[in-house]
C-alpha atoms as a PDB file:
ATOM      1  CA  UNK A   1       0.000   0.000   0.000  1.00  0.00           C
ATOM      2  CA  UNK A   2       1.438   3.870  -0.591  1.00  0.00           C
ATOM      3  CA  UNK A   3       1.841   6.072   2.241  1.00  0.00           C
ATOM      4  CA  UNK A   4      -1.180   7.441   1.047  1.00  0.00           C
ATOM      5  CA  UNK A   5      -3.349   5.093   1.935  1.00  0.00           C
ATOM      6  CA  UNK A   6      -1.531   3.926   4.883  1.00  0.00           C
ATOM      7  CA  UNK A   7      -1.960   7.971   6.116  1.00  0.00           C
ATOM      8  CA  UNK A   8      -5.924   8.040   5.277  1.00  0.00           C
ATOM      9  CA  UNK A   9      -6.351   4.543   7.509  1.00  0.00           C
ATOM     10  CA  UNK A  10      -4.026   6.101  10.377  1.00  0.00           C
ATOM     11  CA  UNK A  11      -6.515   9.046  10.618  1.00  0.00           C
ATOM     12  CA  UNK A  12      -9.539   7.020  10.360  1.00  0.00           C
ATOM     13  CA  UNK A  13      -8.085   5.007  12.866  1.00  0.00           C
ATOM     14  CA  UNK A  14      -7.794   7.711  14.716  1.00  0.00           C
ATOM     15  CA  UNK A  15     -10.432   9.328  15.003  1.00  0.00           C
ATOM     16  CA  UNK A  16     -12.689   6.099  15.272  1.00  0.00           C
ATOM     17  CA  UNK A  17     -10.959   4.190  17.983  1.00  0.00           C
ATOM     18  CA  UNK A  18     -11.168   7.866  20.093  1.00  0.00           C
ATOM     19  CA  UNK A  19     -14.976   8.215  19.194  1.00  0.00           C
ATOM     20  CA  UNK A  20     -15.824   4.484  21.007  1.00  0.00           C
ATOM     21  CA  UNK A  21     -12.868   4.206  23.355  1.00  0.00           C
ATOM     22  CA  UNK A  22     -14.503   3.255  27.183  1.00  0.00           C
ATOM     23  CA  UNK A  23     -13.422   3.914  30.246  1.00  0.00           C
ATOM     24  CA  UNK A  24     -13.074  -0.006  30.786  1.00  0.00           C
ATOM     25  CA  UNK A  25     -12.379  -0.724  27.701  1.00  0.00           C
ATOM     26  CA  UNK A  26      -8.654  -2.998  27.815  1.00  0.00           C
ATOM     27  CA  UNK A  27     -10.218  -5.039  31.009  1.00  0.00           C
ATOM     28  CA  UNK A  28     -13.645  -5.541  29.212  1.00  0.00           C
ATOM     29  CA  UNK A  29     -13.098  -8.527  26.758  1.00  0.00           C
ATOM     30  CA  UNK A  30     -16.411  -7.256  24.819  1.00  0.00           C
ATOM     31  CA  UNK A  31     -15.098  -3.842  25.017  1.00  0.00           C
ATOM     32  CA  UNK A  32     -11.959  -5.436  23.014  1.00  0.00           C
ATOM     33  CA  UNK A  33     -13.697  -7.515  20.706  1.00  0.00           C
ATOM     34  CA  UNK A  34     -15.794  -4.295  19.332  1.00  0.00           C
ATOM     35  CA  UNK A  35     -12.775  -2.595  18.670  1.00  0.00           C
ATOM     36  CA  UNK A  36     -11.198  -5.394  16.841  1.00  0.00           C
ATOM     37  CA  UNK A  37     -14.313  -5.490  14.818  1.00  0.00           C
ATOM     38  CA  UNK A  38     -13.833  -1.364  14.085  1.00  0.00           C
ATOM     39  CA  UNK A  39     -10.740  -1.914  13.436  1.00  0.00           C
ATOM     40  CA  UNK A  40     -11.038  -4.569  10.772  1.00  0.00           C
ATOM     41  CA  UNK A  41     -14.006  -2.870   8.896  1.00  0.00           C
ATOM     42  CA  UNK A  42     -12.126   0.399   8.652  1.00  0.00           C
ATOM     43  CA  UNK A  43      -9.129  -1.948   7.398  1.00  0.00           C
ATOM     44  CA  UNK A  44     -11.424  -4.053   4.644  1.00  0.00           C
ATOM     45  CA  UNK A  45     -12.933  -0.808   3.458  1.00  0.00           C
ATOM     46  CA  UNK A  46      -9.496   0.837   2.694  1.00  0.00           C
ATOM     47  CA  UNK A  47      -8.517  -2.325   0.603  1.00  0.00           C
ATOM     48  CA  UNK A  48      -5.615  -3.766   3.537  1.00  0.00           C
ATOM     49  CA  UNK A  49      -4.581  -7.226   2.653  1.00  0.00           C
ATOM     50  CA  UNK A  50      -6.955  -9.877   4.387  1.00  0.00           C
ATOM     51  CA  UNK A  51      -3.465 -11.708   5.444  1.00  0.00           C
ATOM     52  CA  UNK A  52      -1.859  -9.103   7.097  1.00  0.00           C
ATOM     53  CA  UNK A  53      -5.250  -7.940   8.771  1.00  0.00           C
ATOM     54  CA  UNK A  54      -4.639  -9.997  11.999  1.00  0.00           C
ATOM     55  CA  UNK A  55      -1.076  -8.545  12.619  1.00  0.00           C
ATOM     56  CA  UNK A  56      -2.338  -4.891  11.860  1.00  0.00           C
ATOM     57  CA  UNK A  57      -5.238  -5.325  14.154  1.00  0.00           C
ATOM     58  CA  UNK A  58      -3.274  -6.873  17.034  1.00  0.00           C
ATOM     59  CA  UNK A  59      -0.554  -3.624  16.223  1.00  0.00           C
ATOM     60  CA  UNK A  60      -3.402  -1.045  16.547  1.00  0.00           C
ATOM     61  CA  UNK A  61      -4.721  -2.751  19.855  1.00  0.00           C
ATOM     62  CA  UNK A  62      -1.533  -2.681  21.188  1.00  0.00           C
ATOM     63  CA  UNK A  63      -0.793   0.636  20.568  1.00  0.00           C
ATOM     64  CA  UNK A  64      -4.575   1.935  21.570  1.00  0.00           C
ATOM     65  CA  UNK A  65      -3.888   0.726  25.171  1.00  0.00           C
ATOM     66  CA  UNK A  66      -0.638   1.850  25.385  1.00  0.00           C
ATOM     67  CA  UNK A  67      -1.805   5.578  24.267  1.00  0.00           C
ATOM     68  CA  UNK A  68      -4.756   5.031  26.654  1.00  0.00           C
ATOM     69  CA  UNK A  69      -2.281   4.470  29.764  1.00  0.00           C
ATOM     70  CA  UNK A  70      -0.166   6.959  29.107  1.00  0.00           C
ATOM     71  CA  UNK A  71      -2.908   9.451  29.150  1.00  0.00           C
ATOM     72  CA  UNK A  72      -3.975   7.798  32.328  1.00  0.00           C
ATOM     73  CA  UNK A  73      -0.528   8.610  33.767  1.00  0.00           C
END
């Protein structure tokens, strides 16, 4: 993918995950399992390779609850 396209899903991203992010929401596993679902449609709709979806989606997770406790801090 060109950085483009990488850039428009980043911002989506973005602003998505900080629209629907809970209080709870990296204890809850239902709280998780939406945003995986968020995460994959915005993915699929941008044209990201189904094979490397997984990987992404466990990147963006990873680095939502990091952001999320560092704000905490």
């Amino acid at each position: 993918m060109d950085a483009d396209s990488l850039k428009a899903i980043a911002h989506e991203l973005l602003v998505s995950l900080k629209g629907s992010v809970s209080v709870d929401w990296s204890h809850r596993e239902s709280a998780r399992a939406r945003m995986r679902v968020l995460v994959k449609r915005i993915l699929r709709n941008h044209g990201f390779p189904p094979d490397l979806q997984d990987a992404a989606v466990q990147t963006v997770l990873r680095q939502a609850e990091a952001f999320s406790l560092q704000r905490a801090v």
